[in-house]
N, C-alpha and C. Protein backbone atom coordinates (compact mmCIF):
# COMPACT_ATOMS: atom_id res chain seq x y z
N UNK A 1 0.86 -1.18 0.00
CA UNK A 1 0.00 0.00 0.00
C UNK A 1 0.90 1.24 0.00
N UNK A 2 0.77 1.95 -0.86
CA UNK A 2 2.01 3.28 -1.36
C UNK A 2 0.84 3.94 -0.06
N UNK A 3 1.61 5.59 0.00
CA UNK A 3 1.76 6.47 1.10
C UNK A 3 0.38 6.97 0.98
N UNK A 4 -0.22 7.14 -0.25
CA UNK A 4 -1.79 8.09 -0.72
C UNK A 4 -2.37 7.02 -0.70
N UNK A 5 -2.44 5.76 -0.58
CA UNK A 5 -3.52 5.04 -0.23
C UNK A 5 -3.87 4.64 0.87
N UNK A 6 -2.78 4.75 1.51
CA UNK A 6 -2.55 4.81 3.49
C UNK A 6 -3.63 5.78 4.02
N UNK A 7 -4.21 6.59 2.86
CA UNK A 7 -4.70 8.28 3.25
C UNK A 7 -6.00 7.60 3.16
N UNK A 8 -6.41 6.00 2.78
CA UNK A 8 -7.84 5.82 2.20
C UNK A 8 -8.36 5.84 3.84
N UNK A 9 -9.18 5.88 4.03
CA UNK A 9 -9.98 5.55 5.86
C UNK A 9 -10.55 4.50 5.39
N UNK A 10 -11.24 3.80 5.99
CA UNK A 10 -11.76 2.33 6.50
C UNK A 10 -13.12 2.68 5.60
N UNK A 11 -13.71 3.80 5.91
CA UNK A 11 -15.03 4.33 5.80
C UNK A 11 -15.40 4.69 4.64
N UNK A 12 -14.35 5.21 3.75
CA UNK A 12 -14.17 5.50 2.22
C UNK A 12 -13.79 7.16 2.28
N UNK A 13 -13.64 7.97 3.42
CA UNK A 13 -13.50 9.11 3.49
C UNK A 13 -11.86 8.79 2.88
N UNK A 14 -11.23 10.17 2.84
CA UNK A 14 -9.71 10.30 2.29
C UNK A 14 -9.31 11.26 3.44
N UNK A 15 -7.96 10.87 3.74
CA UNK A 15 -7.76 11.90 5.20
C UNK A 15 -6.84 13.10 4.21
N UNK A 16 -6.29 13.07 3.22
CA UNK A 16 -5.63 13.81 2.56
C UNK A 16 -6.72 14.75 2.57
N UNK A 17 -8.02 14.73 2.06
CA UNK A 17 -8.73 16.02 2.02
C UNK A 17 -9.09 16.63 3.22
N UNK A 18 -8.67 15.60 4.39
CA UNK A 18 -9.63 16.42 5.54
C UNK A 18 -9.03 17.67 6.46
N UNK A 19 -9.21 18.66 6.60
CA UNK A 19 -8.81 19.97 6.88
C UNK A 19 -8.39 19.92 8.20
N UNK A 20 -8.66 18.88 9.29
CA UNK A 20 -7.84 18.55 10.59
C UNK A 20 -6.84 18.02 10.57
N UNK A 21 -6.59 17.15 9.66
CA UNK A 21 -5.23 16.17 8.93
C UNK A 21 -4.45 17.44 8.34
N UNK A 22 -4.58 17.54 7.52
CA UNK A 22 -3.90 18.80 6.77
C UNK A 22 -3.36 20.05 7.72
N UNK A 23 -4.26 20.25 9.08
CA UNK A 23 -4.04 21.28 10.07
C UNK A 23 -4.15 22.60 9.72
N UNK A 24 -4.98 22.74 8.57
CA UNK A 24 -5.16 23.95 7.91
C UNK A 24 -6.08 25.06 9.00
N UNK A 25 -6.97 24.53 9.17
CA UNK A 25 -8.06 25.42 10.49
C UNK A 25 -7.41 25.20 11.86
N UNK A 26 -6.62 24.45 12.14
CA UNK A 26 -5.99 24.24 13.32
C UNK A 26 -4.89 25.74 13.23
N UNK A 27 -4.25 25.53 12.36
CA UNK A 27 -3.07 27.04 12.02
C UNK A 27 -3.50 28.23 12.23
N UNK A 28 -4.61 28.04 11.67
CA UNK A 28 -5.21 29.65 11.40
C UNK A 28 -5.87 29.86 13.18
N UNK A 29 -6.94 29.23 13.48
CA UNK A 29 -6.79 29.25 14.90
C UNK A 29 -6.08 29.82 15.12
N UNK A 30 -5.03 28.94 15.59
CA UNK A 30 -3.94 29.47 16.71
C UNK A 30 -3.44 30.68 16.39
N UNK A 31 -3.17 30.91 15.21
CA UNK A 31 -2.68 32.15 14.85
C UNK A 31 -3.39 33.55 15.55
N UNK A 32 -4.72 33.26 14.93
CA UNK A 32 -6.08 34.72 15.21
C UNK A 32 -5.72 34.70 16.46
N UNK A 33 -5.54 33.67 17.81
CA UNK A 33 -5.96 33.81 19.05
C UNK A 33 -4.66 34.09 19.59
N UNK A 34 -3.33 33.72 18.51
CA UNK A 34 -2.45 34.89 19.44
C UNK A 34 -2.41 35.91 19.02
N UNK A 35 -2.55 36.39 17.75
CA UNK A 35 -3.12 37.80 17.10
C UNK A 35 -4.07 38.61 18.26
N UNK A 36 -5.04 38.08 18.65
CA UNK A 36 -6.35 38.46 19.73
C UNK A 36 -5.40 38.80 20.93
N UNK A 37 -4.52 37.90 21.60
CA UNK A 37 -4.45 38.13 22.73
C UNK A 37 -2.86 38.95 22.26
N UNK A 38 -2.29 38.88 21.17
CA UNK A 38 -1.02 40.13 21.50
C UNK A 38 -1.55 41.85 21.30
N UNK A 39 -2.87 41.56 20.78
CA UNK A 39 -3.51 42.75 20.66
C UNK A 39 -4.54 43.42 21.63
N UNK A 40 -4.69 42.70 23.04
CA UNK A 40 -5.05 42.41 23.82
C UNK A 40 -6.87 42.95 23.73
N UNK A 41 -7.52 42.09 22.18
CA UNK A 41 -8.66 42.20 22.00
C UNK A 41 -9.80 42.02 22.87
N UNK A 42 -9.98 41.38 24.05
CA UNK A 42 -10.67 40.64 24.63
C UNK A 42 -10.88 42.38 25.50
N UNK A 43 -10.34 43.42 25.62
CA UNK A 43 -10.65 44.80 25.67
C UNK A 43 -11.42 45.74 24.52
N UNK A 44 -10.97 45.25 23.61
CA UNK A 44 -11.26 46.00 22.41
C UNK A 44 -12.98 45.46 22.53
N UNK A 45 -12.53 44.12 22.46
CA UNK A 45 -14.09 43.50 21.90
C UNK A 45 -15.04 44.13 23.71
N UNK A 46 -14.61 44.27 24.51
CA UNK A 46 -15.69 44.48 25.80
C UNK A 46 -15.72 46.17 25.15
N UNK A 47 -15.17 46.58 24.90
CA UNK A 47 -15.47 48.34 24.94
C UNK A 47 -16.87 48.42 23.01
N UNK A 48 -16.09 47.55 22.25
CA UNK A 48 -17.04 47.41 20.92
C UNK A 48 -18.53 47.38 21.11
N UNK A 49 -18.70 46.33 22.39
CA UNK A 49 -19.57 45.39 22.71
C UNK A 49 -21.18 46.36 22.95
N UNK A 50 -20.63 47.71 23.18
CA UNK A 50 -21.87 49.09 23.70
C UNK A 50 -22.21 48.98 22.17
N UNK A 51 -21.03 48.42 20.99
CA UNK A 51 -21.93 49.32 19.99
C UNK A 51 -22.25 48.41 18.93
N UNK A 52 -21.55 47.32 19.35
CA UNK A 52 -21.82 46.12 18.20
C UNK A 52 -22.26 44.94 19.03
N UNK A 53 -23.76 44.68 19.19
CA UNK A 53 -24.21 43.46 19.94
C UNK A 53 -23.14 42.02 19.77
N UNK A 54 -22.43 42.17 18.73
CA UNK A 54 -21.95 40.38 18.39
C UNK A 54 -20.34 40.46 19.22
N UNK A 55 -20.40 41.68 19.83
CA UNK A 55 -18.48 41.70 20.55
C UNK A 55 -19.07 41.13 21.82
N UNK A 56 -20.37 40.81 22.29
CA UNK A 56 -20.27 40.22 23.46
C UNK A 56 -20.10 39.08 24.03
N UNK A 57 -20.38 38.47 22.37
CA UNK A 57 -19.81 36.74 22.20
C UNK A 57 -18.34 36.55 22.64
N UNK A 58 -17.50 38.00 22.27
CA UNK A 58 -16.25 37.51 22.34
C UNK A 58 -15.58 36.19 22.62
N UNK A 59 -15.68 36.08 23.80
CA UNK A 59 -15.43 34.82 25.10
C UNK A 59 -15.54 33.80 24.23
N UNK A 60 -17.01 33.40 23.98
CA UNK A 60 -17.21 32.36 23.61
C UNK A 60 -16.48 32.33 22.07
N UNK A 61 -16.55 32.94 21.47
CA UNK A 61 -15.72 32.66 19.77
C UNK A 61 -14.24 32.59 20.43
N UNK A 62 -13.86 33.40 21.17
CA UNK A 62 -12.15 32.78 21.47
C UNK A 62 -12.13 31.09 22.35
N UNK A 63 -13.16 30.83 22.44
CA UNK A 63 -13.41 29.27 23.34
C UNK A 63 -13.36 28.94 21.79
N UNK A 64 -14.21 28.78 20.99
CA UNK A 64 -14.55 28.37 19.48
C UNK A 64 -12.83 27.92 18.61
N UNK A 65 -12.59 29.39 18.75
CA UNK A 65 -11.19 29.10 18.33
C UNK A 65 -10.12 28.01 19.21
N UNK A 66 -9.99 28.17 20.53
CA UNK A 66 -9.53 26.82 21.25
C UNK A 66 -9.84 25.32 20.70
N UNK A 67 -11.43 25.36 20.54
CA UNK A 67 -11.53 23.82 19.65
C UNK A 67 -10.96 23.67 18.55
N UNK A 68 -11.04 24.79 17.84
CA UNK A 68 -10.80 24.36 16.60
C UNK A 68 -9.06 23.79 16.28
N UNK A 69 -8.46 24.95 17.11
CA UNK A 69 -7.00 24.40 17.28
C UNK A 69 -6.59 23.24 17.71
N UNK A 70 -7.42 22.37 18.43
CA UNK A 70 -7.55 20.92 19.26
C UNK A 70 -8.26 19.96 18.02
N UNK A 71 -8.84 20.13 16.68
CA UNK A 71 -9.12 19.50 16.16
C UNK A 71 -7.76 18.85 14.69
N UNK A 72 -6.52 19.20 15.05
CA UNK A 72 -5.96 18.79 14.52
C UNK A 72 -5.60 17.54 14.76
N UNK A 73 -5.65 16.56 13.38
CA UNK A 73 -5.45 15.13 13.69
C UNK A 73 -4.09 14.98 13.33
N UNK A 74 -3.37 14.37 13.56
CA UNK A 74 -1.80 13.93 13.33
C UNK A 74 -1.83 12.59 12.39
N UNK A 75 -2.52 11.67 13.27
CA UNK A 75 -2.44 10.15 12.64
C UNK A 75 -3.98 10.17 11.60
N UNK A 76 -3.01 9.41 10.69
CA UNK A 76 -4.54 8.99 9.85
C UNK A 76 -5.28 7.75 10.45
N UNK A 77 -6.60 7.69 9.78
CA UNK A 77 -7.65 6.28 10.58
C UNK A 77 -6.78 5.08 10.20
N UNK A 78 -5.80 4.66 9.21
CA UNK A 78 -4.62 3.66 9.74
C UNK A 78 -3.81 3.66 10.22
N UNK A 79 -3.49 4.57 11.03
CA UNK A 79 -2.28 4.57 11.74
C UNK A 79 -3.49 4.88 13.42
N UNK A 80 -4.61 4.75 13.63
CA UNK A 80 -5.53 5.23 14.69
C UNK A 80 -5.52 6.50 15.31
N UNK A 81 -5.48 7.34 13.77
CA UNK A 81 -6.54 8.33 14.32
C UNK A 81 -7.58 8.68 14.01
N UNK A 82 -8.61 9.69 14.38
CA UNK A 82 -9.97 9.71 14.78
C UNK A 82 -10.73 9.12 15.38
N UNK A 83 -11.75 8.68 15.77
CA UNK A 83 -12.41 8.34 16.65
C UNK A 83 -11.72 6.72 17.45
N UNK A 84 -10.73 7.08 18.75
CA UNK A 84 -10.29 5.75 19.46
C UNK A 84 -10.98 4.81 19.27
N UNK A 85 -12.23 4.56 19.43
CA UNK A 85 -13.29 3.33 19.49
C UNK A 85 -13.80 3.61 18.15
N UNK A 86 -13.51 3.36 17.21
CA UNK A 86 -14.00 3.32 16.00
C UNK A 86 -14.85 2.16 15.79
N UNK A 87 -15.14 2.10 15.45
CA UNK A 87 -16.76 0.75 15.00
C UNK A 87 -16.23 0.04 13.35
N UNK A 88 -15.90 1.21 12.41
CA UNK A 88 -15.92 1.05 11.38
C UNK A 88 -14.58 0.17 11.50
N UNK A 89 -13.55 0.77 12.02
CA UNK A 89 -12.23 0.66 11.81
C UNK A 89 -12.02 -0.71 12.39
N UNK A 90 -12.54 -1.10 13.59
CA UNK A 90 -12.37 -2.18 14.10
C UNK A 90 -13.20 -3.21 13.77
N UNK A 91 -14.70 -3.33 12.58
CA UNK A 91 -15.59 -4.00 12.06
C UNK A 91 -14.28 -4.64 10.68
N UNK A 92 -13.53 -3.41 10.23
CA UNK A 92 -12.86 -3.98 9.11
C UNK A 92 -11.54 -4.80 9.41
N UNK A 93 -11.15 -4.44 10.01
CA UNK A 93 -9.67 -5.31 10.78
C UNK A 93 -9.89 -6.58 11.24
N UNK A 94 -11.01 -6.62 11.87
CA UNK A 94 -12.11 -8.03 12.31
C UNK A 94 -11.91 -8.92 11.05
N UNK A 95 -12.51 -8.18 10.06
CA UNK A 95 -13.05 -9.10 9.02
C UNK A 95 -11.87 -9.29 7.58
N UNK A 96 -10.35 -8.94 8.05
CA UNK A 96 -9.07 -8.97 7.45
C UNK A 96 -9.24 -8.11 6.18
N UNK A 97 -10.31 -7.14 5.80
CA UNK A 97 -10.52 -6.35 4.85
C UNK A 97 -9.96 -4.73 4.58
N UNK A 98 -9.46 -4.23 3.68
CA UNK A 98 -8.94 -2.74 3.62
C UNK A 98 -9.76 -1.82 3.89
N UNK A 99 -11.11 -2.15 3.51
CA UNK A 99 -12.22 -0.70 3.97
C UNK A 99 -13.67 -1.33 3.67
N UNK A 100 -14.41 -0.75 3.81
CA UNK A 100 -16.40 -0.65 3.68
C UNK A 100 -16.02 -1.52 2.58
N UNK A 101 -15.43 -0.20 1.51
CA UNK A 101 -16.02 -0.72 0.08
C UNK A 101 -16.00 -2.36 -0.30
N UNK A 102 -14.90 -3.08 -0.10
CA UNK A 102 -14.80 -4.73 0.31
C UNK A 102 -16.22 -5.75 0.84
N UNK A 103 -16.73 -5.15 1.66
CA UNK A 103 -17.92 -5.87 2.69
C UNK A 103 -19.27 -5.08 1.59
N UNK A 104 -19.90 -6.16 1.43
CA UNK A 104 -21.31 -6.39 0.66
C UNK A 104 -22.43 -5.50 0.97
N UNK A 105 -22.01 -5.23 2.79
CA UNK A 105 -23.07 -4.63 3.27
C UNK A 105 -23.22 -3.55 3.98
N UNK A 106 -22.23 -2.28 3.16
CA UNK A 106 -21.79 -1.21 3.21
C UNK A 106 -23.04 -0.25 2.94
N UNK A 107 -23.49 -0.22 2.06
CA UNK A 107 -24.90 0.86 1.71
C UNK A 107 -26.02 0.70 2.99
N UNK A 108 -26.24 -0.74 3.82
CA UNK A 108 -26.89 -0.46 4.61
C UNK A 108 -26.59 -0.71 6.05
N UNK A 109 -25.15 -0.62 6.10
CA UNK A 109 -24.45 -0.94 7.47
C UNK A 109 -25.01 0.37 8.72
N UNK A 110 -25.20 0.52 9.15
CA UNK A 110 -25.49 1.37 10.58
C UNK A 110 -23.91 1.69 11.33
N UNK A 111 -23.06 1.38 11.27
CA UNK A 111 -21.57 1.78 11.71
C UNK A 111 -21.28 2.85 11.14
N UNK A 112 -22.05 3.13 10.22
CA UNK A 112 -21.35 4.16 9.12
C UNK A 112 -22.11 5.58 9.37
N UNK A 113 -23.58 5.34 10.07
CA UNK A 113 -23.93 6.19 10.63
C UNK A 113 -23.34 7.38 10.82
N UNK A 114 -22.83 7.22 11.41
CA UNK A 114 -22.53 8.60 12.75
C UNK A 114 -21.28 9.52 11.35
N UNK A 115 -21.76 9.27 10.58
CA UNK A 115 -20.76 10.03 9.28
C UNK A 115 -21.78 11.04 8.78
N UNK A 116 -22.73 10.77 9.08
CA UNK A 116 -23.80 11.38 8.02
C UNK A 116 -24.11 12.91 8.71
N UNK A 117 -23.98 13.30 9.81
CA UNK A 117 -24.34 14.89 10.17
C UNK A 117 -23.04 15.66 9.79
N UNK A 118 -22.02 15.39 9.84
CA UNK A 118 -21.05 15.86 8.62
C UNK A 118 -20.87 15.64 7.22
N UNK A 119 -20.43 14.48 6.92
CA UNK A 119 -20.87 14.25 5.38
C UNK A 119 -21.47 13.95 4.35
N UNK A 120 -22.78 13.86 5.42
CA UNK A 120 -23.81 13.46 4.65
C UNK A 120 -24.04 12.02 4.20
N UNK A 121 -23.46 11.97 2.61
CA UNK A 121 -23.27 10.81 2.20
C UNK A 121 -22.49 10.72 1.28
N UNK A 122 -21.33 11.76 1.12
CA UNK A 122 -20.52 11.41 0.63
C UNK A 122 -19.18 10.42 0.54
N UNK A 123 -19.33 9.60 2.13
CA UNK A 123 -18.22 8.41 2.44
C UNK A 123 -18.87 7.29 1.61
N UNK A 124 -20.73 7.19 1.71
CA UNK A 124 -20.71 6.27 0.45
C UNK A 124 -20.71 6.38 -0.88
N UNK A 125 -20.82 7.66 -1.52
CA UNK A 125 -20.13 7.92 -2.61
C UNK A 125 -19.06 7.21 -2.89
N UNK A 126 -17.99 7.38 -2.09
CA UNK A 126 -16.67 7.38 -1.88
C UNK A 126 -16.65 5.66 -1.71
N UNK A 127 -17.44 4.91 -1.19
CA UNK A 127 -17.18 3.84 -0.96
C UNK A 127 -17.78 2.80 -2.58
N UNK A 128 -18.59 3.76 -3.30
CA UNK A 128 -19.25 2.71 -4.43
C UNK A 128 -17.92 3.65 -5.38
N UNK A 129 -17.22 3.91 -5.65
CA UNK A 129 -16.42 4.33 -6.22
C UNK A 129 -15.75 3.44 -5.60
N UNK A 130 -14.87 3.33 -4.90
CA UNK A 130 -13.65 2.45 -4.49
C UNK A 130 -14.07 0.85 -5.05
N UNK A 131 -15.14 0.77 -4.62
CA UNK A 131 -15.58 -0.69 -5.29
C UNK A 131 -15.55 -1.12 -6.66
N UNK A 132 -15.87 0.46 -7.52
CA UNK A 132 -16.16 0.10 -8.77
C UNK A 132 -14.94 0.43 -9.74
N UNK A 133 -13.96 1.39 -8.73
CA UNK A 133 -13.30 1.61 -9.28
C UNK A 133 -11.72 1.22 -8.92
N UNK A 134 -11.15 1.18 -7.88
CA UNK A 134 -10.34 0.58 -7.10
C UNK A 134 -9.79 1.97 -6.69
N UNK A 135 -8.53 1.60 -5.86
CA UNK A 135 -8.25 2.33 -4.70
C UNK A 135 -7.20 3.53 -5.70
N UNK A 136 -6.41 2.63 -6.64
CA UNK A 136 -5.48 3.67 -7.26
C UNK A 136 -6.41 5.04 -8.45
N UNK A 137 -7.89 4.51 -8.91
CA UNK A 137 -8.23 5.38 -9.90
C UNK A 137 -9.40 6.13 -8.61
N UNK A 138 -9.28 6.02 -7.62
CA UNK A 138 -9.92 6.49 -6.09
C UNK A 138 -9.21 7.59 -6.08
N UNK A 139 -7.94 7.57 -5.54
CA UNK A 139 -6.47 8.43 -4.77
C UNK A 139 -6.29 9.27 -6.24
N UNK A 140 -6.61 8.68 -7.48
CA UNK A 140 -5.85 9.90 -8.48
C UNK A 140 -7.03 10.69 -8.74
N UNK A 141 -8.18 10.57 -8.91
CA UNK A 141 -9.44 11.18 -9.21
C UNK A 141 -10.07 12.27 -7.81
N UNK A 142 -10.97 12.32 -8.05
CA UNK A 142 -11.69 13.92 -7.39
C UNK A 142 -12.75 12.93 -6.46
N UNK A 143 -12.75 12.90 -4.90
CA UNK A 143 -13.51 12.17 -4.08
C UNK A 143 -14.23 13.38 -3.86
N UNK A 144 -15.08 12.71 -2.85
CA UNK A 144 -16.28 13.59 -2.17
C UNK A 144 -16.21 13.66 -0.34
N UNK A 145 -16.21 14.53 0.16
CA UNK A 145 -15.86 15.21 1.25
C UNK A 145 -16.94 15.29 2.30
């Protein structure tokens, strides 16, 4: 398995596209919130706050920004990262298989669930593609997110 197919997840997602892997919103975070605090905004925004109702959130959007900086993933879902107790990850390792797309009963599996208030349904996109198409014309082509 070359290095971009290592990137496939269990689930049919691609960690190469995912913006916590990449650490792209994690960067920027951290950045704004030392930007905020070398500019010592958390004043700015209480004095704004008489004249712009949304500076009173302050607090909470600099909490916002804390998560978001904490959502950087390091390891991909083969090397175990994202969710420790994975269902998916440990349903496929069980069953000596590379991902969903392999197992028959991927379109109506319930493990796969908990994907869908983020991506909807684009991991099974991603997974009837891998099936139909394999993993190398997967990794060179345009997935779904």
């Amino acid at each position: 398995m070359d290095e971009r197919t290592k990137l496939i997840a269990y689930c049919g997602l691609y960690c190469g596209d995912c913006p916590n892997h990449k650490g792209e919103i994690a960067d920027l975070a951290r950045d704004l919130r030392k930007k905020l605090r070398e500019a010592k905004f958390d004043r700015t925004a209480q004095g704004l706050s008489k004249y712009f109702k949304e500076f009173q959130y302050y607090e909470q959007c600099y909490q916002v920004l804390g998560g978001m900086v904490r959502l950087r993933c390091k390891r991909t879902c083969r090397s175990g990262g994202g969710p420790p107790a994975c269902k998916v990850r440990s349903c496929c390792t069980k069953q000596g298989i590379d991902g969903c797309w392999e197992c028959r009963d991927f379109e109506t599996c319930q493990k796969l669930d908990f994907l869908r208030p983020i991506h909807a349904d684009a991991h099974v996109k991603n997974l009837e593609k891998l099936q139909k198409q394999g993993t190398a014309a997967f990794v060179a082509g345009m997935r779904h997110w």
